[in-house]
PDB file of N, CA and C in Angstrom:
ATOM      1  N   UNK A   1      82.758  20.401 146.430  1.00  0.00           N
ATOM      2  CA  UNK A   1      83.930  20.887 147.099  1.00  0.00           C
ATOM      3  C   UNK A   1      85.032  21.079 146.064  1.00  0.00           C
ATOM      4  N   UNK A   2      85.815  21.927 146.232  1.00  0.00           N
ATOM      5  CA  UNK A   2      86.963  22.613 145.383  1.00  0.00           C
ATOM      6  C   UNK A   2      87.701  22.983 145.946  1.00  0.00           C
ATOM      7  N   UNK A   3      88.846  21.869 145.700  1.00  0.00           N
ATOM      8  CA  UNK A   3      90.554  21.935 146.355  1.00  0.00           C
ATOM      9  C   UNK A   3      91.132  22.444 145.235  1.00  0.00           C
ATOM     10  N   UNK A   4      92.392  23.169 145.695  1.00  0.00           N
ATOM     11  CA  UNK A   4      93.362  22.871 145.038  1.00  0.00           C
ATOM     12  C   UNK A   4      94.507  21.975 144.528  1.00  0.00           C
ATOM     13  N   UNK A   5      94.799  21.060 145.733  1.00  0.00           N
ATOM     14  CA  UNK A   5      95.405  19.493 145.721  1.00  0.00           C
ATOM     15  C   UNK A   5      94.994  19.130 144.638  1.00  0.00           C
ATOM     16  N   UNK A   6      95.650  18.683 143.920  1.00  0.00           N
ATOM     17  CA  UNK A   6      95.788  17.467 142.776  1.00  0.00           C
ATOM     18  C   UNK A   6      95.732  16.288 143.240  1.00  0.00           C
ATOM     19  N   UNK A   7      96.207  15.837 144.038  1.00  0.00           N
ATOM     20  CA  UNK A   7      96.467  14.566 144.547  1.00  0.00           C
ATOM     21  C   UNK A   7      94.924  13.778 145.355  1.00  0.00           C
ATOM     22  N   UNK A   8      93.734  13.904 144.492  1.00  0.00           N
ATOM     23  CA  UNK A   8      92.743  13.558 145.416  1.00  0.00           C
ATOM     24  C   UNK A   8      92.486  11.937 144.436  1.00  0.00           C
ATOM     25  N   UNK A   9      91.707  10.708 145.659  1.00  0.00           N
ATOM     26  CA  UNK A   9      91.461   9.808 145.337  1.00  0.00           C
ATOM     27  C   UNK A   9      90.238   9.329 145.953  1.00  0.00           C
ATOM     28  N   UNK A  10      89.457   9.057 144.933  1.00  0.00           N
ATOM     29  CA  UNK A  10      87.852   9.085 145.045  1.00  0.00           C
ATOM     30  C   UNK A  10      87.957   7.565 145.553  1.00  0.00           C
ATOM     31  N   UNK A  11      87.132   7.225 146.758  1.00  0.00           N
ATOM     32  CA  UNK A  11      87.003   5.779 147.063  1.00  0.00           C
ATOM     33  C   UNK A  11      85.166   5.220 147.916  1.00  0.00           C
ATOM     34  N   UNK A  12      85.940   4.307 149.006  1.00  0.00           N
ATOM     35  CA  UNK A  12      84.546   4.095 149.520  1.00  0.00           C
ATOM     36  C   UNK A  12      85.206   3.788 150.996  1.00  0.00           C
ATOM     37  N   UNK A  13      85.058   4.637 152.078  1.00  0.00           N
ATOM     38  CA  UNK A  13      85.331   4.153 153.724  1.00  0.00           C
ATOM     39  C   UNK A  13      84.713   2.970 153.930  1.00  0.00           C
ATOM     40  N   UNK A  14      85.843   2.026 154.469  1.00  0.00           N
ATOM     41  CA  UNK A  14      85.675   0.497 154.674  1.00  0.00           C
ATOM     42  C   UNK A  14      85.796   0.506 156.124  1.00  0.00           C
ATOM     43  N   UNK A  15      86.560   1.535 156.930  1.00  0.00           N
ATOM     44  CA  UNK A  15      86.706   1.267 158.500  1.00  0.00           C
ATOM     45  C   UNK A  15      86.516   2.769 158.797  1.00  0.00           C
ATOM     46  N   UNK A  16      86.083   2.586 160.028  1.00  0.00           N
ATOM     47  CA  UNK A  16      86.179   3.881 161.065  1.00  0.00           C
ATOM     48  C   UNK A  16      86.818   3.324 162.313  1.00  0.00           C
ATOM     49  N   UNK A  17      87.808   3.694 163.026  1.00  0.00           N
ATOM     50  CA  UNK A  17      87.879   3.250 164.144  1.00  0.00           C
ATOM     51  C   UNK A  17      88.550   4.549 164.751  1.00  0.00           C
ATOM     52  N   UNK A  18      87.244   4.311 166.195  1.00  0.00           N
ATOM     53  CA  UNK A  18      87.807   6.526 167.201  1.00  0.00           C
ATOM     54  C   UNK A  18      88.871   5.472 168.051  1.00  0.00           C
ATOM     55  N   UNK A  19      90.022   5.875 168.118  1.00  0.00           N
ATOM     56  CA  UNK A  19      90.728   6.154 169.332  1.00  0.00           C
ATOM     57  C   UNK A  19      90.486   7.235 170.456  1.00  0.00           C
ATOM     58  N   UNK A  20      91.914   7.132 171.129  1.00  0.00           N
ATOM     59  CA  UNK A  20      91.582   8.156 172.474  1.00  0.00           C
ATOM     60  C   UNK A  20      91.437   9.584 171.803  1.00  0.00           C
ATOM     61  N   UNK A  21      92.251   9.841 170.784  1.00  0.00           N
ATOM     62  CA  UNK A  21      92.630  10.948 170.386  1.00  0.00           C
ATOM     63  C   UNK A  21      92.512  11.376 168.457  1.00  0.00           C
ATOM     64  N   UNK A  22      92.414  10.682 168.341  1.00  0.00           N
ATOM     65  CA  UNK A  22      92.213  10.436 166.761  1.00  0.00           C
ATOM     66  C   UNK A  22      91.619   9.010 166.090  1.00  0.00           C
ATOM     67  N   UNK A  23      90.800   9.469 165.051  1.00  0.00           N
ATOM     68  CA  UNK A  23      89.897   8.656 164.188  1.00  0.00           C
ATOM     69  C   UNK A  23      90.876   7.810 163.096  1.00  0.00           C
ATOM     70  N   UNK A  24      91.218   6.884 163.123  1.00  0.00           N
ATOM     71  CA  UNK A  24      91.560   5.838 161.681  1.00  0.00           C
ATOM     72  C   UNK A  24      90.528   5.589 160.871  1.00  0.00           C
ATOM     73  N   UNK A  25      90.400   6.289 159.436  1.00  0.00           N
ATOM     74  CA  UNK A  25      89.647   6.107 158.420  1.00  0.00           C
ATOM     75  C   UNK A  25      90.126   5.660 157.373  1.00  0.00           C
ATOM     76  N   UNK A  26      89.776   4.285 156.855  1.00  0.00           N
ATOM     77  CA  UNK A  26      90.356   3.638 155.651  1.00  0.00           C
ATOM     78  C   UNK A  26      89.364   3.603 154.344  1.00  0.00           C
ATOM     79  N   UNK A  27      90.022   4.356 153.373  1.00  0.00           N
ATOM     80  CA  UNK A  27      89.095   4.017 151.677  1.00  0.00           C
ATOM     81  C   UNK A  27      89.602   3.524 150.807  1.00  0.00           C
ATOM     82  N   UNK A  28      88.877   2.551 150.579  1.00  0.00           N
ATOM     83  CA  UNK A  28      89.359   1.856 149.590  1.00  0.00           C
ATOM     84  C   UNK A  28      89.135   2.267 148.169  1.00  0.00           C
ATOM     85  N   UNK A  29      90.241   3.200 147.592  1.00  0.00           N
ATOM     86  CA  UNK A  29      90.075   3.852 145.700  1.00  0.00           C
ATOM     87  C   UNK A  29      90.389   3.261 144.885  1.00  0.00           C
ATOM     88  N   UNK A  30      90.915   1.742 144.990  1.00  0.00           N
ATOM     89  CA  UNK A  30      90.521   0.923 143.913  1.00  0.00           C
ATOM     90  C   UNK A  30      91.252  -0.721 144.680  1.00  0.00           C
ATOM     91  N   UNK A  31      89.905  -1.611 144.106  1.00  0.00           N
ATOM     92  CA  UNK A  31      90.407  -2.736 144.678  1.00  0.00           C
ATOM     93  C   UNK A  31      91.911  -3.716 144.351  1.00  0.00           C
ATOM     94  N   UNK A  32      92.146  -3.880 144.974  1.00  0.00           N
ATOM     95  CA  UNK A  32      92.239  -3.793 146.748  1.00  0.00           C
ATOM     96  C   UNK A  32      93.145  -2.772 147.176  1.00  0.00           C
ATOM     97  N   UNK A  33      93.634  -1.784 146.791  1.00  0.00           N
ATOM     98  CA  UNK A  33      93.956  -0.552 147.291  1.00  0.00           C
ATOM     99  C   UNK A  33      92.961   0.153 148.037  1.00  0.00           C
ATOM    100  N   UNK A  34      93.975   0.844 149.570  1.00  0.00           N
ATOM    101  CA  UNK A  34      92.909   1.017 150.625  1.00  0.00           C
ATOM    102  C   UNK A  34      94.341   1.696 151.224  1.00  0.00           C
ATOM    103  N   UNK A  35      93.925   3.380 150.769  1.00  0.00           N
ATOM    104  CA  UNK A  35      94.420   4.284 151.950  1.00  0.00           C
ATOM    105  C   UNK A  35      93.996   4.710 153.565  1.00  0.00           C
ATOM    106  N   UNK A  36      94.967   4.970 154.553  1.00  0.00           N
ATOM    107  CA  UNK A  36      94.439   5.183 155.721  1.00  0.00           C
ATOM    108  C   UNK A  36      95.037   7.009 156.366  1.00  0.00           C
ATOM    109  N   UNK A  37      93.917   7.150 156.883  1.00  0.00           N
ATOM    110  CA  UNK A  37      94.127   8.473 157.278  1.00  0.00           C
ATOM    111  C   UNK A  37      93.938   8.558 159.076  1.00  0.00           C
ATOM    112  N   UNK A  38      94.806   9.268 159.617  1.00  0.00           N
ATOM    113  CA  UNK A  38      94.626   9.848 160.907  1.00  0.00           C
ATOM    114  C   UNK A  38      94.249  11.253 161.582  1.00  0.00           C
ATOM    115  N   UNK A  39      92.807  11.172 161.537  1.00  0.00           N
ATOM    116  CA  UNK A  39      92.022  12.611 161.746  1.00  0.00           C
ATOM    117  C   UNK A  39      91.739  12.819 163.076  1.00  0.00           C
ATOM    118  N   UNK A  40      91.739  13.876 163.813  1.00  0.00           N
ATOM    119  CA  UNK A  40      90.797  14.292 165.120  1.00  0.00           C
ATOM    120  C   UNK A  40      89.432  13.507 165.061  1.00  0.00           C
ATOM    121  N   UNK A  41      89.029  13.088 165.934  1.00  0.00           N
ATOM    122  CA  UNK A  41      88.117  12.647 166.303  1.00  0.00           C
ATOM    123  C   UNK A  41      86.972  13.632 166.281  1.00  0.00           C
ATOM    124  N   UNK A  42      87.269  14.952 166.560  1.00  0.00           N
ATOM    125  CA  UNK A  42      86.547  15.843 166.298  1.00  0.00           C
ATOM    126  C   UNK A  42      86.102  16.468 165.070  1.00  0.00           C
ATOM    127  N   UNK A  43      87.089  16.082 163.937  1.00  0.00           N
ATOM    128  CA  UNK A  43      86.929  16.122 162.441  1.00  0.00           C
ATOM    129  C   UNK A  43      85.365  14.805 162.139  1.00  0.00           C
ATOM    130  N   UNK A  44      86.523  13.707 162.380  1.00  0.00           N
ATOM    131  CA  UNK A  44      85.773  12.499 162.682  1.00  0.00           C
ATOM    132  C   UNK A  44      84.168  12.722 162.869  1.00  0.00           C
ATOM    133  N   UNK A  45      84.086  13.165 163.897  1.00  0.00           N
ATOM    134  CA  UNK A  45      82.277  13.697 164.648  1.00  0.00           C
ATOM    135  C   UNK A  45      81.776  14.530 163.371  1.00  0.00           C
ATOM    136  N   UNK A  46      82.471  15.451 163.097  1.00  0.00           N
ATOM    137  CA  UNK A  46      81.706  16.464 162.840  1.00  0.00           C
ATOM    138  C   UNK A  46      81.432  16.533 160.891  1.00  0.00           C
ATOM    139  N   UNK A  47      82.502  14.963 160.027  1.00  0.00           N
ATOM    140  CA  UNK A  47      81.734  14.487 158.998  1.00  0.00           C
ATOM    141  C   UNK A  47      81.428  13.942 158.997  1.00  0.00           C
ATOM    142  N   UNK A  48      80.774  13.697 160.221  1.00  0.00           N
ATOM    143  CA  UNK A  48      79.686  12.212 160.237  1.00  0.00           C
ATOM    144  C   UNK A  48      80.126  11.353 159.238  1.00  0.00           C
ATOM    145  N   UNK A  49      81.592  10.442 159.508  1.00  0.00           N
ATOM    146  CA  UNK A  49      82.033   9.378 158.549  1.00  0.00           C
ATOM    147  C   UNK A  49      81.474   8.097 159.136  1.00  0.00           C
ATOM    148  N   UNK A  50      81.184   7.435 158.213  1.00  0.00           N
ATOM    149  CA  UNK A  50      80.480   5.587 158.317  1.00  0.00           C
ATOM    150  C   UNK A  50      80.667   5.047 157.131  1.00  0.00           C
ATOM    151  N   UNK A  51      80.592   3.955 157.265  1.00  0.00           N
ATOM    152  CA  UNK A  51      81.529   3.067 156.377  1.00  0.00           C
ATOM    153  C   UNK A  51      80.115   2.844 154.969  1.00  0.00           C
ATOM    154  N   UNK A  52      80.351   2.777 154.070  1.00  0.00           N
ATOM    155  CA  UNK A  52      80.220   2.749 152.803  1.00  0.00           C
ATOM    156  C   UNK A  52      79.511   4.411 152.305  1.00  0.00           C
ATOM    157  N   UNK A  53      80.241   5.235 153.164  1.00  0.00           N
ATOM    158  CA  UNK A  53      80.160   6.377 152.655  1.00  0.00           C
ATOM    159  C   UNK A  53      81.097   6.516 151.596  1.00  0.00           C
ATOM    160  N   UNK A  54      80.662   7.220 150.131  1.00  0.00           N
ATOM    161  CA  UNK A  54      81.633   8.141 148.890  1.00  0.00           C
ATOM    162  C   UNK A  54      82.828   8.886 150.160  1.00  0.00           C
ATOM    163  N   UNK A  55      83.888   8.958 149.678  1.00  0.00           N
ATOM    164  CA  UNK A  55      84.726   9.884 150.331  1.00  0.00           C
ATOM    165  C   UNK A  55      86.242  10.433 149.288  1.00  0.00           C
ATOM    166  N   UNK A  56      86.695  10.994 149.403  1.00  0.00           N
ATOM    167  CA  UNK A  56      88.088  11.592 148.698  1.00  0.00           C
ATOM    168  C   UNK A  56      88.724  11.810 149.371  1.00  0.00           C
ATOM    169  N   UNK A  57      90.080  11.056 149.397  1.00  0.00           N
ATOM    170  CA  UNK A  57      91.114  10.748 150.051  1.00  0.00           C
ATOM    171  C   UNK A  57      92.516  12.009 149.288  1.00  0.00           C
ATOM    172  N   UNK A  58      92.266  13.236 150.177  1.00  0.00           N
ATOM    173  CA  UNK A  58      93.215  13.904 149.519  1.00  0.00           C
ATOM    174  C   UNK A  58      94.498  14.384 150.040  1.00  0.00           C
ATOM    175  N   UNK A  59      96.105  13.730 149.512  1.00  0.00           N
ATOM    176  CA  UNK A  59      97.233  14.068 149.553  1.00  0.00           C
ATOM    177  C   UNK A  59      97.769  15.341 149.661  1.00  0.00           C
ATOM    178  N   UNK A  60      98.546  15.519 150.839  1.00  0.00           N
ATOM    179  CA  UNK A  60      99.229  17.070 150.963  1.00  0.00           C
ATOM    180  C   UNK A  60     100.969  16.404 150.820  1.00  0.00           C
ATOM    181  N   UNK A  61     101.759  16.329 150.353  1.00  0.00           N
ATOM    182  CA  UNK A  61     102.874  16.211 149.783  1.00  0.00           C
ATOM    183  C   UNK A  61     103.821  16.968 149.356  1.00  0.00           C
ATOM    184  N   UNK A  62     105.085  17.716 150.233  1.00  0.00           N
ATOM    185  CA  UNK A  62     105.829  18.696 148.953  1.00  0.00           C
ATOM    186  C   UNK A  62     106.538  17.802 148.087  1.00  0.00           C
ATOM    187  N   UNK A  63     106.638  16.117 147.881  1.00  0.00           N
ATOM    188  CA  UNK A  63     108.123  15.556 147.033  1.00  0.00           C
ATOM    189  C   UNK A  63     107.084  13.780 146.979  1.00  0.00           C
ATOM    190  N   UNK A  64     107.294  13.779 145.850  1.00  0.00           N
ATOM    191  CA  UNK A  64     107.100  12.385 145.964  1.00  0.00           C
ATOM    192  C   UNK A  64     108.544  11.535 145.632  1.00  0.00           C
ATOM    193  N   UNK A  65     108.538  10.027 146.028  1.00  0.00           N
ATOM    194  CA  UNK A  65     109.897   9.465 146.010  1.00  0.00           C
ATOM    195  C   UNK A  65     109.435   8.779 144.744  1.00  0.00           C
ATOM    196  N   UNK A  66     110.622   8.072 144.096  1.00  0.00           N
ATOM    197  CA  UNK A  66     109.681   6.890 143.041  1.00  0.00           C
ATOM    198  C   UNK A  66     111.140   6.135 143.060  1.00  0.00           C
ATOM    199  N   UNK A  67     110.643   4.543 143.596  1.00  0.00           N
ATOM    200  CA  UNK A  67     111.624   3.577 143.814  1.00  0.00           C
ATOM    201  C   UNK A  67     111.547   2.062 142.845  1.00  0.00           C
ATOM    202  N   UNK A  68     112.346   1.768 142.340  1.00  0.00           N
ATOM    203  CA  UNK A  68     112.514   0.766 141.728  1.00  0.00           C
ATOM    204  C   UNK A  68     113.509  -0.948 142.393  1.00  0.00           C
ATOM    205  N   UNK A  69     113.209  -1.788 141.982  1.00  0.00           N
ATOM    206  CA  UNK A  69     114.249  -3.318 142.343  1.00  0.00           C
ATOM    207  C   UNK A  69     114.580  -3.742 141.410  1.00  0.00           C
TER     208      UNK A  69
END
């Protein structure tokens, strides 16, 4: 597959969980970092996601912030 996004992060799906209306999919791209995504359920179905599947977790973003303490 060939995006244009830059922002992709190669991991491993640790959860699936379908709601009424959308799928929560969490990958973990480096331990213990673990992004979560909110997809159609119908997305969901139709990449057949399960947990210790390879997956790429890819960012759509126009601005990133960068905060300091």
């Amino acid at each position: 597959m060939k995006l244009s996004a830059r922002n992709q992060l190669r991991g491993v799906i640790t959860e699936v969980h379908k709601g009424l209306t959308t799928t929560l999919v969490k990958i973990e791209v480096r331990n213990p970092a673990v992004i979560t995504a909110s997809i159609t359920n119908e997305a969901a179905e139709e990449l057949g996601l399960r947990v210790g599947q390879p997956a790429i977790g890819v960012i759509k973003a126009s601005e990133v912030i960068v905060g300091i303490e």
